[in-house]
Protein backbone atom coordinates (compact mmCIF):
# COMPACT_ATOMS: atom_id res chain seq x y z
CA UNK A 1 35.00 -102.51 13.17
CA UNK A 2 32.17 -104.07 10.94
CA UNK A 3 28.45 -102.55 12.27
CA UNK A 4 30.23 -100.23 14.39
CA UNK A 5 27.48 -97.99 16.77
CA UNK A 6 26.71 -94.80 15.30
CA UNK A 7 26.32 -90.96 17.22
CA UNK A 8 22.95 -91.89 17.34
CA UNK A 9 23.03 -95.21 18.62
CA UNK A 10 25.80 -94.57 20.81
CA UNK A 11 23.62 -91.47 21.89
CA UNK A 12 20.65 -93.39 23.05
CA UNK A 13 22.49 -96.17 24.81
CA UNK A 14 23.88 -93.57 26.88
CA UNK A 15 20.95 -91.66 27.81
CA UNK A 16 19.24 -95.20 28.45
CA UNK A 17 21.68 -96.18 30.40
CA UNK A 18 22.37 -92.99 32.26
CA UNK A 19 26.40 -92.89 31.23
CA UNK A 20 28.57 -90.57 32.03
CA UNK A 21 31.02 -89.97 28.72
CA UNK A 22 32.85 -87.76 27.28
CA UNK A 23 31.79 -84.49 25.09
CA UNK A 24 33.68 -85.84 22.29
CA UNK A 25 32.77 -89.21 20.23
CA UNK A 26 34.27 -91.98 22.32
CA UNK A 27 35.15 -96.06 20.74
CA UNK A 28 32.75 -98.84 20.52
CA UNK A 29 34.92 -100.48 22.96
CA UNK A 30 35.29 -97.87 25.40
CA UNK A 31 31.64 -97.24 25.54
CA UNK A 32 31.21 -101.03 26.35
CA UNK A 33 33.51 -100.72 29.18
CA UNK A 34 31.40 -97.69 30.55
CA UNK A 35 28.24 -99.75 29.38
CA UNK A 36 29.55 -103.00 31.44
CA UNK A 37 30.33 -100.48 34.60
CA UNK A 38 26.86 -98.86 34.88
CA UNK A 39 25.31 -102.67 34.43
CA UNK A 40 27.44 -103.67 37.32
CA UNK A 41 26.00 -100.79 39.12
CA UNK A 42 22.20 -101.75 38.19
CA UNK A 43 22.74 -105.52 38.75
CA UNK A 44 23.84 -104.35 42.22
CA UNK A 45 21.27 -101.48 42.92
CA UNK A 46 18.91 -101.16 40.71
CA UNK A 47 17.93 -104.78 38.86
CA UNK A 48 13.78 -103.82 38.20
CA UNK A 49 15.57 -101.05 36.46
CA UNK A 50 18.07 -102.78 34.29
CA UNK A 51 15.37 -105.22 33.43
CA UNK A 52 12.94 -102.64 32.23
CA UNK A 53 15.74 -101.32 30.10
CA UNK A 54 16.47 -104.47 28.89
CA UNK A 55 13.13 -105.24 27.52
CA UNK A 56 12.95 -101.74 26.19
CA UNK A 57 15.89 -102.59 23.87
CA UNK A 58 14.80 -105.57 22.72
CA UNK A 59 17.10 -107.87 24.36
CA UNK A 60 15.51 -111.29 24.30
CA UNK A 61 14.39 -112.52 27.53
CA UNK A 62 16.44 -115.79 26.96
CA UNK A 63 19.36 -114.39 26.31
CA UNK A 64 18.87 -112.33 29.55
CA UNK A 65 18.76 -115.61 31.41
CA UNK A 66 21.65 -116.97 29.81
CA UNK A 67 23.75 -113.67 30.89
CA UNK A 68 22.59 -113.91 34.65
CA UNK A 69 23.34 -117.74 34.79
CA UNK A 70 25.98 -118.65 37.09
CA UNK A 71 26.97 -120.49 34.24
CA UNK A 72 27.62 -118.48 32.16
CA UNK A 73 31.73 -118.15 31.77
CA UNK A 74 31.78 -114.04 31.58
CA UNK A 75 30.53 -111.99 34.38
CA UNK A 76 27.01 -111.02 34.62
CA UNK A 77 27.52 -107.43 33.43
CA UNK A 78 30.31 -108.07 30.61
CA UNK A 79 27.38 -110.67 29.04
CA UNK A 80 24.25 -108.29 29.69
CA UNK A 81 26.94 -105.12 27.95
CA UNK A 82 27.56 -107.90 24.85
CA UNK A 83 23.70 -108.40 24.32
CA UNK A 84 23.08 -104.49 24.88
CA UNK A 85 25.76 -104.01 22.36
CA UNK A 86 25.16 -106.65 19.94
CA UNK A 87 21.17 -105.73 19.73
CA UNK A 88 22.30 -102.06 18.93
CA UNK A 89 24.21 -103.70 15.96
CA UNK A 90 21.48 -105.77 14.81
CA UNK A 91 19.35 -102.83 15.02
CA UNK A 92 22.05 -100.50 12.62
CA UNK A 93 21.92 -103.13 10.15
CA UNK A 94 18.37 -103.60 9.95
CA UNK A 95 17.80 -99.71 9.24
CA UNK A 96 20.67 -100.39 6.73
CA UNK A 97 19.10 -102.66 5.36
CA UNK A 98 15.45 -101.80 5.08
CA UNK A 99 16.14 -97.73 4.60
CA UNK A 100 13.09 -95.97 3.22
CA UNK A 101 13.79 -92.77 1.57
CA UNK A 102 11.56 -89.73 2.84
CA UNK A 103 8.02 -88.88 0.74
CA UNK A 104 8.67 -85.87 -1.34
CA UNK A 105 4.96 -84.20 -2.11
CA UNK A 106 3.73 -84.57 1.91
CA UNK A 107 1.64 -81.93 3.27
CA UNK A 108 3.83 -79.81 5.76
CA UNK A 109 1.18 -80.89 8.64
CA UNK A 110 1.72 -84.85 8.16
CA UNK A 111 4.97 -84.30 8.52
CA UNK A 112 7.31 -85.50 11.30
């Protein structure tokens, strides 16, 4: 799968999202199916929450509307999991993209 989600990505959208996955490395699709569940969840119980993390990823409010809108032809937490997934993808490719290689002769305290 082109721009698939990375350990790292797929790392963070879990702990963001509070998933519960497996130990080992689990599929892009598989982790949108969990993704889609806990959304359901959120949309149901915790909304102020799911918003928050929404903005935190950069989702674009928008789009956000566009996903909630009775509308819309997929289900409210299938589109918010899409956006969720498809702004971790965007993300990948812009670090791809723009990838600055580390300075060499830093001092040890400016470090990160």
């Amino acid at each position: 799968m082109p721009n698939s989600i990375d350990s790292k990505t797929q790392e963070l959208i879990t702990q963001n999202f509070e998933l519960e996955v497996p130990d080992e490395p689990i599929s892009d699709e598989r982790l949108f199916e969990i993704l889609a569940d806990q959304i359901a969840y959120m949309i149901e119980f915790r909304m102020e929450y799911l918003l928050s993390l929404l903005y935190r990823n950069d989702v674009l409010e928008h789009k956000i509307n566009e996903a909630l809108s009775p509308s819309n032809e997929d289900p409210p937490n299938i589109a918010l999991a899409k956006l969720v997934m498809e702004r971790q993808r965007q993300r990948i490719a812009t670090k791809k993209a723009y990838k600055v290689d580390p300075i060499e002769d830093i001092d040890e305290e400016l470090r990160f």
